[in-house]
Protein backbone atom coordinates (compact mmCIF):
# COMPACT_ATOMS: atom_id res chain seq x y z
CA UNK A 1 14.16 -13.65 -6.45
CA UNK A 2 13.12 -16.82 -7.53
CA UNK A 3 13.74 -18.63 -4.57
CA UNK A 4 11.68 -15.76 -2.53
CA UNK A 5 8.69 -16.40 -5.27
CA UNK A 6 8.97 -20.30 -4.10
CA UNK A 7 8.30 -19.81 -0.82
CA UNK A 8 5.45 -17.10 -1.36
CA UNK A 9 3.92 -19.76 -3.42
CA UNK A 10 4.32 -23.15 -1.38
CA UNK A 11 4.18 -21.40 1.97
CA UNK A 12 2.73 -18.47 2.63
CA UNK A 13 -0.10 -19.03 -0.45
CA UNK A 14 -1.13 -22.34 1.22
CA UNK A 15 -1.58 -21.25 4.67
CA UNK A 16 -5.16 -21.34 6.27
CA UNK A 17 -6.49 -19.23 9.10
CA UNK A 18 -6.15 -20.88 12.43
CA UNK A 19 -9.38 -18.91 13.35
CA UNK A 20 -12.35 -18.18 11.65
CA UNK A 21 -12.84 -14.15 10.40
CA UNK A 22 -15.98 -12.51 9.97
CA UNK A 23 -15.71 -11.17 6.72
CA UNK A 24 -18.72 -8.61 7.26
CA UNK A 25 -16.99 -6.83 9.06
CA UNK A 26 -14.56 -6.23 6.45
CA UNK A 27 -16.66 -4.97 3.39
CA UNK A 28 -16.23 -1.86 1.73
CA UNK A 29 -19.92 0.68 1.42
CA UNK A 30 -17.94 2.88 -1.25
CA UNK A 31 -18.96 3.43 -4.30
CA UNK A 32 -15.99 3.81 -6.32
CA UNK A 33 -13.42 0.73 -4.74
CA UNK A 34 -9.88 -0.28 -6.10
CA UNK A 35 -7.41 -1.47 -4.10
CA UNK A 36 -3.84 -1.21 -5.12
CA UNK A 37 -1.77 -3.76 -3.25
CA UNK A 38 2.37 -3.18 -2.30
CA UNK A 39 2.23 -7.23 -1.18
CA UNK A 40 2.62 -10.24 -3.20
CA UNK A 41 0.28 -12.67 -2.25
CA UNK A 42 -3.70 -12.97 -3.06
CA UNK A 43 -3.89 -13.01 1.24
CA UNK A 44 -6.89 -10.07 0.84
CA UNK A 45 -8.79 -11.97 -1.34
CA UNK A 46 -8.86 -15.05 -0.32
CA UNK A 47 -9.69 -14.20 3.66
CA UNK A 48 -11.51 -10.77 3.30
CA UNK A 49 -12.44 -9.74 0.30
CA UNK A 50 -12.71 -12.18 -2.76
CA UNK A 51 -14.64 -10.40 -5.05
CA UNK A 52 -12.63 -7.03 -5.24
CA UNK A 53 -10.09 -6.38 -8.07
CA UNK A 54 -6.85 -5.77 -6.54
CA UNK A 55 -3.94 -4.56 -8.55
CA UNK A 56 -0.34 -5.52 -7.69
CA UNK A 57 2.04 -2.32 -7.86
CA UNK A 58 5.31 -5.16 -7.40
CA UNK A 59 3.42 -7.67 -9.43
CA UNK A 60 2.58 -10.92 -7.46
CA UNK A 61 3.43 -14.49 -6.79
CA UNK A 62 4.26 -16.22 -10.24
CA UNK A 63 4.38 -12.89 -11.92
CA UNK A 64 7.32 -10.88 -12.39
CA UNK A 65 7.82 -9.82 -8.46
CA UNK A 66 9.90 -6.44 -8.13
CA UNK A 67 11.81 -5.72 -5.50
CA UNK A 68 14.82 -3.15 -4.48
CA UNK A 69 14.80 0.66 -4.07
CA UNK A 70 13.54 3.88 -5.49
CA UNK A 71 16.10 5.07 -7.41
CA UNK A 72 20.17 5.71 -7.50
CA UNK A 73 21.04 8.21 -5.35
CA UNK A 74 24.79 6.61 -4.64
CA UNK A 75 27.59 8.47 -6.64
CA UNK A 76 28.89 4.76 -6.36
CA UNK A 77 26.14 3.30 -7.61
CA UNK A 78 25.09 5.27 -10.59
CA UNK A 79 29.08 5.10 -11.55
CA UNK A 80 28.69 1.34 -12.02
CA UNK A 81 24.73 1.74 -13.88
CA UNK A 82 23.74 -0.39 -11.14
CA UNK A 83 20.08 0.17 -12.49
CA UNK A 84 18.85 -3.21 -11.88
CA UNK A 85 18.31 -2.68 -8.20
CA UNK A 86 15.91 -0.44 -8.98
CA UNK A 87 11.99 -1.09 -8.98
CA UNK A 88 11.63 0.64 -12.15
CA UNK A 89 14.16 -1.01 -14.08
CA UNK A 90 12.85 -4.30 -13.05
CA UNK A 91 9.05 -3.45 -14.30
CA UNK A 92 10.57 -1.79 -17.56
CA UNK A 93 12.43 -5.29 -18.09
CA UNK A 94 9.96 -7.81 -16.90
CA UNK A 95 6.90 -5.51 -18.18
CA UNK A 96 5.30 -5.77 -15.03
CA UNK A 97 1.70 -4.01 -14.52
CA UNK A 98 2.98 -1.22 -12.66
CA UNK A 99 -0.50 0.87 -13.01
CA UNK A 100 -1.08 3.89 -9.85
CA UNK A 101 -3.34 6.73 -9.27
CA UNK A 102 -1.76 8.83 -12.23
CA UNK A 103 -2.90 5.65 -14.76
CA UNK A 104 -6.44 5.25 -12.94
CA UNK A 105 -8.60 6.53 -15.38
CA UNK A 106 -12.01 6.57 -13.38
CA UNK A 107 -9.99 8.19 -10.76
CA UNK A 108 -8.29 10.98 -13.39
CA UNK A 109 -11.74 11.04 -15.30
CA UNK A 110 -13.52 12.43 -12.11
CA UNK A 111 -10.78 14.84 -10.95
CA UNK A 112 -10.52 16.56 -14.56
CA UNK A 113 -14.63 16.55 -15.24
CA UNK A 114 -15.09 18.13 -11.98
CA UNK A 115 -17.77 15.88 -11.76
CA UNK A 116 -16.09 15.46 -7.40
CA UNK A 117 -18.07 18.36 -6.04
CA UNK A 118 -17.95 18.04 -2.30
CA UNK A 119 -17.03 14.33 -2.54
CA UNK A 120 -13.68 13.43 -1.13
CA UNK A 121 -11.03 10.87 -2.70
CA UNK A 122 -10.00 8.84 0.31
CA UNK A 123 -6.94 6.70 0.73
CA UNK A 124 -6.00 4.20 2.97
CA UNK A 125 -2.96 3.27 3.78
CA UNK A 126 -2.28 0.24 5.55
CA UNK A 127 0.32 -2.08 6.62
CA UNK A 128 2.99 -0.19 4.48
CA UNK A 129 6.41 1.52 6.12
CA UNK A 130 6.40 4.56 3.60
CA UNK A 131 9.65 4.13 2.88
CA UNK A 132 11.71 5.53 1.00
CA UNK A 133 12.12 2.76 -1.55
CA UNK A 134 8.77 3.36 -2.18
CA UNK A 135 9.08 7.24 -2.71
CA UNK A 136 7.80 8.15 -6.35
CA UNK A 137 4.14 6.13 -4.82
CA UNK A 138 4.35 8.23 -2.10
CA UNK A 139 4.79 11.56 -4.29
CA UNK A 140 2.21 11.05 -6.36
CA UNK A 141 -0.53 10.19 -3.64
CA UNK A 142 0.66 13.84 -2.56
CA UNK A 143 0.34 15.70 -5.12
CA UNK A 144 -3.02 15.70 -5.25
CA UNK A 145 -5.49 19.04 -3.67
CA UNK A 146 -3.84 21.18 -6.40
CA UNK A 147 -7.61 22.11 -7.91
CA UNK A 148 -10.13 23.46 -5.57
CA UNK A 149 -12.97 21.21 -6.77
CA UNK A 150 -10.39 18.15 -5.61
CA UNK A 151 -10.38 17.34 -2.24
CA UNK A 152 -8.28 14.40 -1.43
CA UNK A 153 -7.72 12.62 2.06
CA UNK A 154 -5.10 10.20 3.35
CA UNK A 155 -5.40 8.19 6.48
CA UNK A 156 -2.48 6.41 7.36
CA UNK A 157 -3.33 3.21 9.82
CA UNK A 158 -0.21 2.18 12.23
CA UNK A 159 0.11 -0.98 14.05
CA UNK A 160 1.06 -0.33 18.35
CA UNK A 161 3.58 2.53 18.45
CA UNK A 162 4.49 2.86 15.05
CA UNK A 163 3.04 6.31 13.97
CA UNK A 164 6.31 8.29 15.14
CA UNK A 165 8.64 5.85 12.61
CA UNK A 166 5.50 6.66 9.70
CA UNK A 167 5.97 10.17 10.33
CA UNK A 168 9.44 10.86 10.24
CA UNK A 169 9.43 8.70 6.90
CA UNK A 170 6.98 11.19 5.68
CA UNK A 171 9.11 14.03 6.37
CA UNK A 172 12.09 12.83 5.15
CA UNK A 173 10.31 12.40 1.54
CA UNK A 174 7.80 15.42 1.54
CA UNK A 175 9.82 17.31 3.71
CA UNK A 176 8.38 19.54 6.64
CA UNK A 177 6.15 22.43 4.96
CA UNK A 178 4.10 19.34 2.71
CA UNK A 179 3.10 17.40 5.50
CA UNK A 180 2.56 20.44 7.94
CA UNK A 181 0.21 21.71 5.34
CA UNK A 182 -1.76 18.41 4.97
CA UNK A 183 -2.19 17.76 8.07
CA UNK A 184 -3.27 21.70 8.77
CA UNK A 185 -5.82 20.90 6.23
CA UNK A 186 -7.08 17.85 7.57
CA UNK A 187 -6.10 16.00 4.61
CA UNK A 188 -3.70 13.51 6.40
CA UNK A 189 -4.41 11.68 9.83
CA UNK A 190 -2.82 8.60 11.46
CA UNK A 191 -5.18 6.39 13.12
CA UNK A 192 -4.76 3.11 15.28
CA UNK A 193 -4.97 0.02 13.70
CA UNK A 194 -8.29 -1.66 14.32
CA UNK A 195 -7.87 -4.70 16.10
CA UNK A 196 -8.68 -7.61 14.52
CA UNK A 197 -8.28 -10.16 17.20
CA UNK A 198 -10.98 -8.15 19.29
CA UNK A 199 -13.47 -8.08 16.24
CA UNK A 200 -13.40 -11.39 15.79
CA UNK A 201 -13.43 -12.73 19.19
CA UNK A 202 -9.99 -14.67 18.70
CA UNK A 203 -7.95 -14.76 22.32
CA UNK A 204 -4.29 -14.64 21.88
CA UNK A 205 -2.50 -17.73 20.97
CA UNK A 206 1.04 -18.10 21.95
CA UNK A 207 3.03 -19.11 19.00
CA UNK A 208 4.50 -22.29 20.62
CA UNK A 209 1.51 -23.30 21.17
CA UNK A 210 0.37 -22.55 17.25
CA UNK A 211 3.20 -24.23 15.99
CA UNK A 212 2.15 -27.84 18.10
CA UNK A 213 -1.46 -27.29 16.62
C-alpha cells in the first residue's frame, strides 16, 4: 500500500499534459454539482476542473488509500476473519471519509422534501468497471426511483467496445429483472465515450515517440 501511495505521489501526481486541453469544454451547467471520485489522484482538478469539490470514496494520495474487495464471500476466507481485505474494514480502521449518495444531505434533503418535481437526479458514471468489488456503491446508486416524485437517471459512459463487459457486471450484481426494469424505464443508458483527442484537436502520438519527447 504504501509503496503504491509513493508512486501515485512522485509519478503519476507530477505528470503534465503533453497537450494542451480546453477546459471549456469540460464545465459542468448544473446546478446542484458533486463529484464523487473512485480514483486517487487530484488528476480532475488539476486538468479540468479545479474549482469543483470532489470527494474521494477510497480516500486519496497521502490519505488513507483503500483498496481490496467488497466483502467475504469465501467460506475460506471468512474461516480465517480475513476482514482486512475488505474496503470497509480498511475505512473503519484508517477512518477514511467514505461519504456516498445515502450521506449526501442536499441530495437526501431534496428527495425527502419533494421539493424534485419533474427534475431528474442524474449520474454519471465514468471510467469505472462496476465491479464487483465495488458492489454496495453500485446498490445504493440503484436503489433509488422507489418514490414517484424521484426520478433518478444513470448514464454509464464506456471507452471502444467495452459496454458488453459493463453490462454483464451489472447483471451479475442487480441481477436480470433490476436492470431490465431500468433500462425499460429509461433510467439507465450506456453511451460512447466522448472523444477527447478529437475535442481538443490532439493527433495521435505513438507512445515511443512520447517517451523520446
Amino acid at each position: 500500500m504504501k509503496l503504491f501511495d509513493w508512486y501515485l505521489v512522485n509519478i503519476v501526481e507530477e505528470l503534465s499534459p503533453y497537450n494542451k486541453i480546453n477546459k471549456e469544454k469540460f464545465t459542468f451547467d448544473i446546478e446542484y454539482l458533486d463529484i464523487l471520485s473512485f480514483n486517487y489522484t487530484q488528476t480532475l482538478n488539476r486538468f479540468y476542473t479545479p474549482d469543483t469539490k470532489i470527494e474521494f470514496i477510497h480516500g486519496r494520495v497521502g490519505k488513507s488509500l483503500v483498496l481490496g474487495i467488497s466483502d467475504l464471500k469465501n467460506e475460506f476466507l471468512k474461516k480465517f476473519k480475513n476482514y482486512s481485505f475488505t474496503k470497509y474494514h480498511q475505512k473503519l480502521l484508517n477512518n477514511t471519509d467514505y461519504l456516498f449518495l445515502r450521506e449526501n444531505k442536499k441530495l437526501m434533503s431534496l428527495i425527502d422534501s419533494n421539493s424534485i418535481g419533474q427534475q431528474n437526479i442524474n449520474i454519471y458514471i465514468w471510467g469505472h468497471s462496476l465491479a464487483e468489488s465495488d458492489e454496495s456503491y453500485i446498490n445504493e446508486i440503484f436503489s433509488f426511483n422507489q418514490k414517484p416524485n424521484v426520478q433518478c437517471l444513470v448514464t454509464v459512459y464506456f471507452h471502444r467496445n467495452d459496454a458488453p463487459r459493463l453490462l454483464n457486471n451489472l447483471l451479475d450484481i442487480l441481477k436480470k429483472d433490476k436492470v431490465e426494469l431500468w433500462m425499460k424505464k429509461g433510467w439507465l443508458k450506456f453511451e460512447q465515450n466522448p472523444d477527447i483527442a478529437k475535442l481538443n484537436n490532439i493527433e495521435p502520438v505513438e507512445l515511443s515517440k512520447l517517451a523520446e519527447a
